[in-house]
N, C-alpha and C. Protein backbone atom coordinates (compact mmCIF):
# COMPACT_ATOMS: atom_id res chain seq x y z
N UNK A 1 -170.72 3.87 -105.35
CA UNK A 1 -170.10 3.76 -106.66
C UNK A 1 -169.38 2.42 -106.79
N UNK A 2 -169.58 1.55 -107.81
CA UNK A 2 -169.02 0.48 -108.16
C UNK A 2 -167.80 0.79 -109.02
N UNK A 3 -166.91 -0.75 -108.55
CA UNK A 3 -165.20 -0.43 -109.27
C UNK A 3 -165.36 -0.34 -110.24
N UNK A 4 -165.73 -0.99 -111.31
CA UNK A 4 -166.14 -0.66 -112.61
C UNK A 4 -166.40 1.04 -112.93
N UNK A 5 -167.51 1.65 -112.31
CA UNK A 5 -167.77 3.09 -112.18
C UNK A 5 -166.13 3.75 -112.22
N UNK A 6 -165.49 3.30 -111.43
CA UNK A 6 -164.46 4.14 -110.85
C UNK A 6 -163.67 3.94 -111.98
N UNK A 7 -163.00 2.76 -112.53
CA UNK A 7 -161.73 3.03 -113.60
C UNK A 7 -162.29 3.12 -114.99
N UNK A 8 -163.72 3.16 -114.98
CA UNK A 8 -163.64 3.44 -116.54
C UNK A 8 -163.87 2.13 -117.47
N UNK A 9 -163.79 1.20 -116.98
CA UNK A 9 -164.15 -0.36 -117.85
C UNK A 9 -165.45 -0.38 -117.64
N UNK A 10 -166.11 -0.60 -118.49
CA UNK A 10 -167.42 -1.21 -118.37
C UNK A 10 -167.57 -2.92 -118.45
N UNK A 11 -166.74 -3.40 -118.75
CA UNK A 11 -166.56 -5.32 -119.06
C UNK A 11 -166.91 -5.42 -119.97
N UNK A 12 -166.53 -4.87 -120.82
CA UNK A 12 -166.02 -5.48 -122.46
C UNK A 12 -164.65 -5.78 -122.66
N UNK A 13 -164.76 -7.23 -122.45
CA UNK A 13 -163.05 -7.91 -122.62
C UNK A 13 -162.87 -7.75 -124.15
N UNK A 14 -163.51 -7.54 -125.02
CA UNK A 14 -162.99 -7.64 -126.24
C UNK A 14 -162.39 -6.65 -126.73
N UNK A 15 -162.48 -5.07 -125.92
CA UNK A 15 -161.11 -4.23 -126.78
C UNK A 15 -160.22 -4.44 -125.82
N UNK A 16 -160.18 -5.08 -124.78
CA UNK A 16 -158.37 -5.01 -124.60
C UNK A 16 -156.82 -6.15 -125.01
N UNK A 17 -156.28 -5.81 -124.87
CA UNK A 17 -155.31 -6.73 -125.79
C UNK A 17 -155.24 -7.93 -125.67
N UNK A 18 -154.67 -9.14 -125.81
CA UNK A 18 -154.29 -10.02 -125.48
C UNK A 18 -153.44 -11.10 -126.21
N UNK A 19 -152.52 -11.74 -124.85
CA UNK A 19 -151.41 -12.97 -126.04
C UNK A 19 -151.66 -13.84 -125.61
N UNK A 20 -150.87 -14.92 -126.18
CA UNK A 20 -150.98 -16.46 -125.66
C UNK A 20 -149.77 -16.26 -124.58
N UNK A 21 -150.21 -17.45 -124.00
CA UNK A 21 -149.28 -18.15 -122.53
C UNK A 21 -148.23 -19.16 -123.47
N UNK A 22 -146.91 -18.52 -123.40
CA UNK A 22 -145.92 -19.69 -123.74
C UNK A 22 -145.85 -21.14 -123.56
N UNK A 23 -146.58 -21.22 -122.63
CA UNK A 23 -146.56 -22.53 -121.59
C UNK A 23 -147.37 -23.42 -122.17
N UNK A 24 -148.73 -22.89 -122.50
CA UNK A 24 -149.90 -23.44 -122.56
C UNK A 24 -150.45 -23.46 -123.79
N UNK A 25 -150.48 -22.04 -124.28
CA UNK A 25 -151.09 -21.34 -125.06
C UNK A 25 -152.24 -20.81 -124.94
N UNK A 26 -152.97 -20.91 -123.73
CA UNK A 26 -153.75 -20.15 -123.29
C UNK A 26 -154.09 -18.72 -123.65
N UNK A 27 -155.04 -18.09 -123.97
CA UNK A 27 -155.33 -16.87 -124.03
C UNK A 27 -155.23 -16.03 -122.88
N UNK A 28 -154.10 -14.96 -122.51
CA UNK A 28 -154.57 -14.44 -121.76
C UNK A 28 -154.89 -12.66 -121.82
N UNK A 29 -156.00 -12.35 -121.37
CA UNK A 29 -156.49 -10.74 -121.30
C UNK A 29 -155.42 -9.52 -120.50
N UNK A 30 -155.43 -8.76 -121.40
CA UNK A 30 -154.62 -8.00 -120.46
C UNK A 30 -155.31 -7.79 -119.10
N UNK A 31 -154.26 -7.25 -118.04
CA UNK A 31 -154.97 -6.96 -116.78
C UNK A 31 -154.57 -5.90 -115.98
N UNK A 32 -154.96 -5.33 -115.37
CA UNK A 32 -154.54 -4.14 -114.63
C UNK A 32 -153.20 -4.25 -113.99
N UNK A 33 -153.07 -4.94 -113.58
CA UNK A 33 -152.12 -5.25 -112.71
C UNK A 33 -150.72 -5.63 -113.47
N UNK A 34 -150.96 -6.08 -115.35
CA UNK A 34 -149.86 -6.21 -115.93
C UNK A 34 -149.90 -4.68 -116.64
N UNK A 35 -150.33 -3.71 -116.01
CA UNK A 35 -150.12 -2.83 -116.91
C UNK A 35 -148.81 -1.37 -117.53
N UNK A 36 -147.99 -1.82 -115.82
CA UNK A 36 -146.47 -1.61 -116.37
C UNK A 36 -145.17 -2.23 -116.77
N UNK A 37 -145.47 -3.83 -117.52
CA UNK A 37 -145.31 -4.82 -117.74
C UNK A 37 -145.52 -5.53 -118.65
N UNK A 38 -146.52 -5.18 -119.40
CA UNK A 38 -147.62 -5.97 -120.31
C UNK A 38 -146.60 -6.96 -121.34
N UNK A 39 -145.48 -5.69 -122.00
CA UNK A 39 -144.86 -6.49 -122.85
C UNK A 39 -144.19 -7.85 -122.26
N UNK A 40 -143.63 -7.58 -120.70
CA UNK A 40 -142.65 -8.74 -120.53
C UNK A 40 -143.75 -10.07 -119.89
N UNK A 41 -144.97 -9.90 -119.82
CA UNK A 41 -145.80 -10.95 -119.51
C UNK A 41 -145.86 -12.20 -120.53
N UNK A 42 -145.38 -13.55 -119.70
CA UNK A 42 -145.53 -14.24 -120.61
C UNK A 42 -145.98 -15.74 -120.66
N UNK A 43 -146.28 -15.83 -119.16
CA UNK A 43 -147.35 -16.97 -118.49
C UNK A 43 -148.33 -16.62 -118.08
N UNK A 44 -149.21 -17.31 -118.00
CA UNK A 44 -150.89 -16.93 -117.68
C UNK A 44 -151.11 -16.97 -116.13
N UNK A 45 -149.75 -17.90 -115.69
CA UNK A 45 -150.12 -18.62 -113.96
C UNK A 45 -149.06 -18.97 -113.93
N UNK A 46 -148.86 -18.61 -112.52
CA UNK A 46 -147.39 -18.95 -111.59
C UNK A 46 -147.06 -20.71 -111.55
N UNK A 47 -147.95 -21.80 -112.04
CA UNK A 47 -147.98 -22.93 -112.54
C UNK A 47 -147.66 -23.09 -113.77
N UNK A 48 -147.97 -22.19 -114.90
CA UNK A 48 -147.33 -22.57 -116.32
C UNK A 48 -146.12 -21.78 -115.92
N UNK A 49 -145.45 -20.67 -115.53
CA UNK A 49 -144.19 -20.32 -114.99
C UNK A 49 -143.22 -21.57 -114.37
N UNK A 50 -143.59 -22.09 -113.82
CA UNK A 50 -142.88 -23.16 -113.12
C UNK A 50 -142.61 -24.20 -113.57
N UNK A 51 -143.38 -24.09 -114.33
CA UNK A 51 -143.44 -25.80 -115.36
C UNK A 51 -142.75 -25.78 -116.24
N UNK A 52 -142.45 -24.05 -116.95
CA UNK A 52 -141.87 -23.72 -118.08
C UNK A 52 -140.18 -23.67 -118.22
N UNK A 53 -139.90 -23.11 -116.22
CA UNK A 53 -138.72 -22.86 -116.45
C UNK A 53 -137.94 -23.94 -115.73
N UNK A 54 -138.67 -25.29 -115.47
CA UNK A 54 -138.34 -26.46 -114.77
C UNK A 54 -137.52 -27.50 -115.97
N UNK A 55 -136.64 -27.62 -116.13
CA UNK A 55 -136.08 -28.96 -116.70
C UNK A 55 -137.15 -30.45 -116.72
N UNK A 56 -137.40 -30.68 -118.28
CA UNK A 56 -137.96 -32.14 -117.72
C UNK A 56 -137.70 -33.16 -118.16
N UNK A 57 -138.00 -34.07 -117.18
CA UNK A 57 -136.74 -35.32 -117.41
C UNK A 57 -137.59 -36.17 -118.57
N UNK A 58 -136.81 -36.68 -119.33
CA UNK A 58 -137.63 -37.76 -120.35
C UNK A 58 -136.98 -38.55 -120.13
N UNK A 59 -137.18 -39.76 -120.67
CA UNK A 59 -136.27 -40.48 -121.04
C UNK A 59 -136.45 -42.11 -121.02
């Protein structure tokens, strides 16, 4: 039995939700793993996270 078989997705990304990445604006798909979370997700990658909450110098 394949994982797919097992939870019930067949890979149609298009009904599940998705927002933009603050950072980037990237699209990102919901994912299993944000799924007791979903609302407070709000970078796509631990790189737009870092970048986002980094001070940057201009000047």
């Amino acid at each position: 039995m394949r994982k797919s078989e097992k939870s019930g997705f067949k890979g149609n990304k298009s009904h599940l939700p998705s927002k933009l990445c603050v950072a980037c604006g990237r699209e990102m798909t919901w994912r299993k793993s944000w799924e007791k979370n979903w609302e407070s997700v709000k970078y796509c990658s631990n790189a737009c996270r870092l970048k986002k909450s980094s001070p940057t110098a201009t000047g």
